[in-house]
Protein backbone atom coordinates (compact mmCIF):
# COMPACT_ATOMS: atom_id res chain seq x y z
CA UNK A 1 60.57 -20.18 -30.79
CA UNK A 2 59.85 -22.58 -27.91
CA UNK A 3 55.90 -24.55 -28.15
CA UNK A 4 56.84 -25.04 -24.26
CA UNK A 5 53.96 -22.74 -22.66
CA UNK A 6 55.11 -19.06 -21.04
CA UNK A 7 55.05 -19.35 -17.27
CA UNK A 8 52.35 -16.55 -17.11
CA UNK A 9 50.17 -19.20 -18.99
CA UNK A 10 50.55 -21.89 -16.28
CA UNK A 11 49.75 -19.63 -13.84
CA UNK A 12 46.83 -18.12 -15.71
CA UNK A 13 45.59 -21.58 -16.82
CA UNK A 14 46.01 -22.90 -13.03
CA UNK A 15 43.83 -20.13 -11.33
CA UNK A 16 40.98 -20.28 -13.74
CA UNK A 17 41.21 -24.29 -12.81
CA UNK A 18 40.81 -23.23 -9.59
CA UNK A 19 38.23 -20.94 -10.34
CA UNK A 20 36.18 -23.38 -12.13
CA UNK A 21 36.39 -25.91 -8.75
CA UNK A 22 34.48 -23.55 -6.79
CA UNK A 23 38.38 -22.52 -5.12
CA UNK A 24 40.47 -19.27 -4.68
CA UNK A 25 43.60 -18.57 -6.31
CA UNK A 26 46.05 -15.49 -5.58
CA UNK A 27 48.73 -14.45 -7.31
CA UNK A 28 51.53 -13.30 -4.65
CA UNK A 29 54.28 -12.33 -6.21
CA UNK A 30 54.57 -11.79 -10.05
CA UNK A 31 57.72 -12.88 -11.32
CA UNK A 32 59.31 -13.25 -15.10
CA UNK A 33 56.45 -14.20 -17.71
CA UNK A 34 58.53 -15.99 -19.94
CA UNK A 35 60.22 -18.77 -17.59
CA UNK A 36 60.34 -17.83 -14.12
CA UNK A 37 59.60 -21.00 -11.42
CA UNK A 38 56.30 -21.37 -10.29
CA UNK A 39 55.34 -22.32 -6.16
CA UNK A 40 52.20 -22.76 -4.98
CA UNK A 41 51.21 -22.84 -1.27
CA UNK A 42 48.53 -25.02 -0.98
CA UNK A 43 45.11 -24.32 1.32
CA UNK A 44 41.87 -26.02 1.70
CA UNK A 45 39.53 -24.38 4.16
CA UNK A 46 41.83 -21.92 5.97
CA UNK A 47 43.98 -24.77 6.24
CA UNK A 48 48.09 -24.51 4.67
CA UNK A 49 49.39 -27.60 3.64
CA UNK A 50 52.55 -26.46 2.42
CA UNK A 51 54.63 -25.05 -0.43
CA UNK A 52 55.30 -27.29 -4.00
CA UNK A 53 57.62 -26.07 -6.85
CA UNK A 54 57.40 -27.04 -10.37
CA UNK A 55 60.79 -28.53 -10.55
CA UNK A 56 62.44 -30.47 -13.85
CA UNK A 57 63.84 -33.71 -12.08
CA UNK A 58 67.24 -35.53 -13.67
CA UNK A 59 64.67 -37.53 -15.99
CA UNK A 60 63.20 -34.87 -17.66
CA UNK A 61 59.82 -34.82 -16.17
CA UNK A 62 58.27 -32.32 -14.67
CA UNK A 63 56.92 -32.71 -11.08
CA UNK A 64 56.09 -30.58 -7.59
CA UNK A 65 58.09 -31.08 -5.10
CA UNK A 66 57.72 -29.91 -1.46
CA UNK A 67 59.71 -27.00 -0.17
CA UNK A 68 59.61 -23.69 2.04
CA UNK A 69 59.05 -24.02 6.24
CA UNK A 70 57.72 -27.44 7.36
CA UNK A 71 55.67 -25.92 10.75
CA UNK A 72 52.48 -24.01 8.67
CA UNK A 73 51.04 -23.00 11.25
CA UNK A 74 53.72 -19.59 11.76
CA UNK A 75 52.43 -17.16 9.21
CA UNK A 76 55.28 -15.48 10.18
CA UNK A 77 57.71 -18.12 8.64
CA UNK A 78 55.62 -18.60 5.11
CA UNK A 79 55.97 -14.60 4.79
CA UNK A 80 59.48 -14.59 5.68
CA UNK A 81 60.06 -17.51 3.48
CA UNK A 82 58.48 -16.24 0.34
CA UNK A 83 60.26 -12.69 0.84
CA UNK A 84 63.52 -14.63 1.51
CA UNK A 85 63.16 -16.75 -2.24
CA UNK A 86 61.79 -13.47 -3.74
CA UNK A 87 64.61 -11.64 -3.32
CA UNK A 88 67.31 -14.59 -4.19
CA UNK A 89 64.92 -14.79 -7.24
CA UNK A 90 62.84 -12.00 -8.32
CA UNK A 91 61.32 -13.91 -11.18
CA UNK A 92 60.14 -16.69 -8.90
CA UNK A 93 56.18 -16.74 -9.06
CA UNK A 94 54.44 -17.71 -5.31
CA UNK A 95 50.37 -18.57 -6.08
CA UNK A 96 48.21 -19.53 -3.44
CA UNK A 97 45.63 -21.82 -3.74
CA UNK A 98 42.77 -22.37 -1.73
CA UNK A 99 40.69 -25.25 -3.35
CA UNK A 100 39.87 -29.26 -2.69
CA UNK A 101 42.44 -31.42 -3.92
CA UNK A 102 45.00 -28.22 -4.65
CA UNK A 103 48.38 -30.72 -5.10
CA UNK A 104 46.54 -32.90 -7.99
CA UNK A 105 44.76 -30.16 -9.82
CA UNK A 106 48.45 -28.09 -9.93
CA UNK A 107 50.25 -30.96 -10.73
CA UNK A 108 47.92 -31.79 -13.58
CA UNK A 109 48.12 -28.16 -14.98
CA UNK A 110 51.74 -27.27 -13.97
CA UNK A 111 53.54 -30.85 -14.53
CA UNK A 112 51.62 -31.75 -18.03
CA UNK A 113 52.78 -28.95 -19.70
């Protein structure tokens, strides 16, 4: 038995952070408890400022790193995007978060762990 914490964890853990900042957090897509990857698309005010996965690097640690369509401003290409990485990995979990300071408060939640 692993004392690494349960993807669902992080992701409940991460949206009662929000929570607690005065933010909103929603969960878009649901994928495997246990260990599936974790994005987050970042908002503050109405405003997207991208898409971060929780990504192991070669050294071990644990980091976000930027991914998904670089022009925000097409909601048409974040939907398509998240449906396209949905369905090449249904345990993949998309959260949006719409709080001050979204990229350190996920990264101190989703890269300490």
């Amino acid at each position: 038995m692993s004392s690494r914490p349960t993807t669902q964890f992080l992701v409940g853990a991460l949206v009662r952070a929000v929570e607690a900042q005065g933010g909103m957090a929603a969960v878009l897509h649901k994928g495997e408890p246990e260990s599936g990857s974790i994005v987050v698309q970042l908002v503050e005010k109405g405003r997207n400022h991208g898409f971060y996965e929780r990504v192991t690097a070669l050294s071990g640690a644990v980091e976000l790193t930027p991914c998904g369509p670089r022009n925000m401003d097409q909601p048409f290409e974040m939907m398509e995007y998240i449906e396209r990485r949905v369905r090449s990995d249904p345990d993949i979990w998309f959260v949006e978060l719409d709080v001050a300071e979204g990229e350190q408060l996920a990264a101190a939640i989703l890269c300490a762990a």
